[in-house]
N, C-alpha and C. Protein backbone atom coordinates (compact mmCIF):
# COMPACT_ATOMS: atom_id res chain seq x y z
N UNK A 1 -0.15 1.15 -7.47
CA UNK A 1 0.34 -0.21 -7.33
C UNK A 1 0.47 -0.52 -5.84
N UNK A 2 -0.31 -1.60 -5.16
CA UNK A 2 0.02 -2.05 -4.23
C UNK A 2 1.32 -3.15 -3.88
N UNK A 3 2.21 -2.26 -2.78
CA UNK A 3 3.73 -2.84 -2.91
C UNK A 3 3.67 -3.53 -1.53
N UNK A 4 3.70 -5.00 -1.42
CA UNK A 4 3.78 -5.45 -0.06
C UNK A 4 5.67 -5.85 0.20
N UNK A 5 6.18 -5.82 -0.92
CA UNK A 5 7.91 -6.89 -1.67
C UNK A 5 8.34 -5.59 -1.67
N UNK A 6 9.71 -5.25 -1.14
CA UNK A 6 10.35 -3.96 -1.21
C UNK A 6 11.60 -4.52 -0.68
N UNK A 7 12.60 -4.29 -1.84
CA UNK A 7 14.44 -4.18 -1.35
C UNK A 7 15.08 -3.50 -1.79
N UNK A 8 16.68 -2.93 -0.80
CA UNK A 8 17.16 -1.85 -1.38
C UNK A 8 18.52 -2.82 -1.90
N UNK A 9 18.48 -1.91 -3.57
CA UNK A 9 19.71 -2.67 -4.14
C UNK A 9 20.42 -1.91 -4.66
N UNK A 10 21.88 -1.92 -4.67
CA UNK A 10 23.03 -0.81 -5.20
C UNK A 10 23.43 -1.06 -6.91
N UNK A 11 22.52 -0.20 -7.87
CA UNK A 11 22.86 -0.84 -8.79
C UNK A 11 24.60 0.13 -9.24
N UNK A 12 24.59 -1.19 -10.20
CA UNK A 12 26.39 -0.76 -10.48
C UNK A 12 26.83 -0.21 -11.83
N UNK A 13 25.91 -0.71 -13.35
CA UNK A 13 25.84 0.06 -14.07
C UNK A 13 24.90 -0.57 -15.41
N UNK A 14 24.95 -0.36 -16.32
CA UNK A 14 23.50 -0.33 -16.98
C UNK A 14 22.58 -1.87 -17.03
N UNK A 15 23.35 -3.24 -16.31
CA UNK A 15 22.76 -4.45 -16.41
C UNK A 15 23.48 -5.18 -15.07
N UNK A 16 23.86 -4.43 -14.23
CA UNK A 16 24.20 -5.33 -13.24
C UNK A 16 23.84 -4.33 -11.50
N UNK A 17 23.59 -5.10 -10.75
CA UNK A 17 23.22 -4.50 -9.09
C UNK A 17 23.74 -6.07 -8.12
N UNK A 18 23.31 -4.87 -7.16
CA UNK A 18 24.29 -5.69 -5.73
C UNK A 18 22.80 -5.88 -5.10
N UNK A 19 22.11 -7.24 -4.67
CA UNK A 19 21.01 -7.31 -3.70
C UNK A 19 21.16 -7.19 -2.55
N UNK A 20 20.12 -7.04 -1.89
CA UNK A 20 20.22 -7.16 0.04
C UNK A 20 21.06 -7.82 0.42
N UNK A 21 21.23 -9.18 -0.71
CA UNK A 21 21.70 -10.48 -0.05
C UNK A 21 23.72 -10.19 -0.21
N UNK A 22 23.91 -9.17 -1.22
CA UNK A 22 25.35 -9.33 -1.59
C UNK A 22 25.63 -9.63 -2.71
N UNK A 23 24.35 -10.37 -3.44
CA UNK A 23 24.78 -11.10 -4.23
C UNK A 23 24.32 -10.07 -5.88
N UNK A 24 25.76 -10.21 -6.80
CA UNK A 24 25.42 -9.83 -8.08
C UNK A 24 24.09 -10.57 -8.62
N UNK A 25 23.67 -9.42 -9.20
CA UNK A 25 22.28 -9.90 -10.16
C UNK A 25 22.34 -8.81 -11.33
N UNK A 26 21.72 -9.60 -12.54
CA UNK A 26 21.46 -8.63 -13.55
C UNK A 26 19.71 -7.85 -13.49
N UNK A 27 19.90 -6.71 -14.24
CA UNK A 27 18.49 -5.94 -14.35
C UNK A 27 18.49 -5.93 -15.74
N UNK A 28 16.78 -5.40 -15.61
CA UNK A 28 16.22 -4.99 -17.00
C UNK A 28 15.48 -4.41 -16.76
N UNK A 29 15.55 -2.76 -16.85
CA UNK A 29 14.73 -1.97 -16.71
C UNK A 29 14.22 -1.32 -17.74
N UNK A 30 13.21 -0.55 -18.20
CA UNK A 30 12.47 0.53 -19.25
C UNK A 30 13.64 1.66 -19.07
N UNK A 31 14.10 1.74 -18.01
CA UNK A 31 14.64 3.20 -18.21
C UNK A 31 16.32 3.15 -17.71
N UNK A 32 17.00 4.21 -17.90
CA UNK A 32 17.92 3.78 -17.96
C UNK A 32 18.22 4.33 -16.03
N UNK A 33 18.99 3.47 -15.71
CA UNK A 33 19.43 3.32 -13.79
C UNK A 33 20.81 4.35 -14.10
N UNK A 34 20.67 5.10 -12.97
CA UNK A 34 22.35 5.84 -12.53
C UNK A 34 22.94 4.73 -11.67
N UNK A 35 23.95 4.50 -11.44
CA UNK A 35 24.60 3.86 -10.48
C UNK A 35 24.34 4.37 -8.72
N UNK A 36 24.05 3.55 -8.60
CA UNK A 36 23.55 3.90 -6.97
C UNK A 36 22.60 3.12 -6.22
N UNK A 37 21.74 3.73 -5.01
CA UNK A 37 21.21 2.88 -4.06
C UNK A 37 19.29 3.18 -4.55
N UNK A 38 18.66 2.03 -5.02
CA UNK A 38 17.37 2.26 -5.46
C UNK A 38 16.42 1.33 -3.91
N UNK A 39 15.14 1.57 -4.01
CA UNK A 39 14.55 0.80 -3.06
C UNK A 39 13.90 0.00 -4.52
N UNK A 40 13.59 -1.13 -4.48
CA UNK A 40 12.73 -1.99 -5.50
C UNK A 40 11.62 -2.59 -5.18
N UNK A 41 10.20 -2.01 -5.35
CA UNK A 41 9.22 -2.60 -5.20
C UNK A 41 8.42 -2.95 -6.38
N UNK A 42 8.13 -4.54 -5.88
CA UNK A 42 7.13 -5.38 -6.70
C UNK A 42 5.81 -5.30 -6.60
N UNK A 43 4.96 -5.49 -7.53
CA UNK A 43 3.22 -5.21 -7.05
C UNK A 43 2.94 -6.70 -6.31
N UNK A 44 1.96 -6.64 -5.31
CA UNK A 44 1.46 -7.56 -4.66
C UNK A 44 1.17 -8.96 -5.71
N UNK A 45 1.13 -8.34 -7.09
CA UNK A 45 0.58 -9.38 -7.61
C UNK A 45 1.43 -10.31 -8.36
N UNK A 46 2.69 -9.84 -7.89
CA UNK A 46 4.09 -10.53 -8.89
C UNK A 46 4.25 -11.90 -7.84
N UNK A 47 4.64 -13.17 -9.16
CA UNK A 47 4.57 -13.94 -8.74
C UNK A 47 6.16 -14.21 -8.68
N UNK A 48 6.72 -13.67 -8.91
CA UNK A 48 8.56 -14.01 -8.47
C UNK A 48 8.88 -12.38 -8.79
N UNK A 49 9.98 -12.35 -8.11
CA UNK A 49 10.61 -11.13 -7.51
C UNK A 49 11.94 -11.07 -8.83
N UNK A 50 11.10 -10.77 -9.86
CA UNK A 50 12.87 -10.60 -10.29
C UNK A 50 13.15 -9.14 -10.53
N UNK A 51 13.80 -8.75 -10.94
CA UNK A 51 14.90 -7.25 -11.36
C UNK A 51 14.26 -7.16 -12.41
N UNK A 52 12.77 -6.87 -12.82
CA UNK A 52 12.92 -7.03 -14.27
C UNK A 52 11.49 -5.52 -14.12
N UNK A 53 11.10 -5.73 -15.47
CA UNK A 53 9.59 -4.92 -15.95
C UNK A 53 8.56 -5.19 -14.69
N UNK A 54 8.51 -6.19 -14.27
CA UNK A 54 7.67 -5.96 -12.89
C UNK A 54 7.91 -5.27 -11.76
N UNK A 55 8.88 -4.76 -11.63
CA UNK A 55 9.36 -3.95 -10.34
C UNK A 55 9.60 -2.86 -10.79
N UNK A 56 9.40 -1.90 -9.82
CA UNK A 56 9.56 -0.42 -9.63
C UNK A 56 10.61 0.17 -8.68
N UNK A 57 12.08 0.43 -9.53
CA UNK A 57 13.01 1.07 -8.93
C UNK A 57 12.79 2.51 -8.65
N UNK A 58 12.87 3.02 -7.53
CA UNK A 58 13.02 4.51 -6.30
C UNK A 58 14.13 4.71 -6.39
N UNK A 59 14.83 5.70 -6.98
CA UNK A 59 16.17 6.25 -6.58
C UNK A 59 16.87 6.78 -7.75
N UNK A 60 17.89 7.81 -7.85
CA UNK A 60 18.92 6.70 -6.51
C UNK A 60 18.94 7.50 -5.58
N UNK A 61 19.21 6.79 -4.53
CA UNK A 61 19.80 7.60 -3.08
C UNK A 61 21.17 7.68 -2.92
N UNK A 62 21.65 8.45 -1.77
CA UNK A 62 22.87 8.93 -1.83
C UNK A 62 23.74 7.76 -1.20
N UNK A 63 22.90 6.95 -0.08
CA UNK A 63 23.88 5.58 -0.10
C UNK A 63 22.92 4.86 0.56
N UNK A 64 23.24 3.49 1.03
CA UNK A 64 22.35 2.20 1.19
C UNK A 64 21.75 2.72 2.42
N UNK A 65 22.33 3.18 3.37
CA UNK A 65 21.75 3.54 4.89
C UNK A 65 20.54 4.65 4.55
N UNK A 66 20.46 5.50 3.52
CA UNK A 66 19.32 6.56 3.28
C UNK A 66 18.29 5.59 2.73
N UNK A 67 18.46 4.99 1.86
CA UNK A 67 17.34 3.78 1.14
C UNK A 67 16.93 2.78 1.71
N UNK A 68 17.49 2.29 3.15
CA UNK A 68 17.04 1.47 3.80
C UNK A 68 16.36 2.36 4.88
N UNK A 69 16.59 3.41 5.77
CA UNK A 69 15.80 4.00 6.08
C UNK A 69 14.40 4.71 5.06
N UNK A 70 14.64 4.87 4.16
CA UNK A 70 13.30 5.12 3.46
C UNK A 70 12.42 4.08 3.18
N UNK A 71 13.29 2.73 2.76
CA UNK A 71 12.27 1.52 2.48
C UNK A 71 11.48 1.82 3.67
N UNK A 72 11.98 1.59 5.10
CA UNK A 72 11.22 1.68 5.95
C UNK A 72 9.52 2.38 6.22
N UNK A 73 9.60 3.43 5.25
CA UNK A 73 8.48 4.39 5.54
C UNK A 73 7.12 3.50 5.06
N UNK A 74 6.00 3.79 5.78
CA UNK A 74 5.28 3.49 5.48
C UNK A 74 4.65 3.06 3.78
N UNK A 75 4.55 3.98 2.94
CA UNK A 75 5.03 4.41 2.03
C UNK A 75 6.16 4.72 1.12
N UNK A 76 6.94 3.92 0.63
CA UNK A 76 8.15 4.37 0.01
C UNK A 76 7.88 5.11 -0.86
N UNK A 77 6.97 4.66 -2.09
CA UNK A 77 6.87 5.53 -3.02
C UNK A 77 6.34 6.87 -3.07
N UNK A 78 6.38 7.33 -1.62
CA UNK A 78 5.77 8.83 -1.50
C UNK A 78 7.71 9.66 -0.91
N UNK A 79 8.48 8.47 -0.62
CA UNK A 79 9.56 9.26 -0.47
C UNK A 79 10.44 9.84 -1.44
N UNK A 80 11.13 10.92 -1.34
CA UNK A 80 11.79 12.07 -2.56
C UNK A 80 12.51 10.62 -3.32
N UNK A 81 12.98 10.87 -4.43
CA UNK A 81 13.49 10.03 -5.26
C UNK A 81 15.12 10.05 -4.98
N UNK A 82 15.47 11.15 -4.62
CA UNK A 82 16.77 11.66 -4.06
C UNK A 82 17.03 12.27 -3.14
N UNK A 83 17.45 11.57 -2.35
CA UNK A 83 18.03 11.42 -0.74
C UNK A 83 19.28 12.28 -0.43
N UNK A 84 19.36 13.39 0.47
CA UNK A 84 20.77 13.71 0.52
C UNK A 84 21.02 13.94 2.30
């Protein structure tokens, strides 16, 4: 999947996360989320960014400062899934 859309969001527990922005949002994922810091990337080809089956949650990491340094990498999805 080509990921150009990548944010790190703190989810909180099985239908709710904290965005970049602060702001509560609900998810819907295939699988079930631990509570914690995910990076979220969308494929180039998504036409809105939501929390949903189109995006691909990374994580969790051990806190927002490890997942925002990893978004960073060239590559996220080649970084460990768990950050310590």
């Amino acid at each position: 999947m080509a990921t150009s859309f990548r944010e790190v969001v703190c989810v909180l527990d099985s239908q709710h996360l904290i965005d970049s922005e602060s702001y509560q949002r609900r998810y819907h994922c295939r699988r079930h989320l631990e509570p914690g810091c995910y990076i979220v990337l969308w494929p180039d080809s998504a036409e809105r960014l939501d929390f949903d089956e189109t995006a691909e949650f990374r994580g969790p990491y051990s806190s927002r400062r490890i997942a925002e340094v990893a978004a960073r990498s060239p590559d996220p999805a080649r970084q460990p899934m768990r950050a310590r």
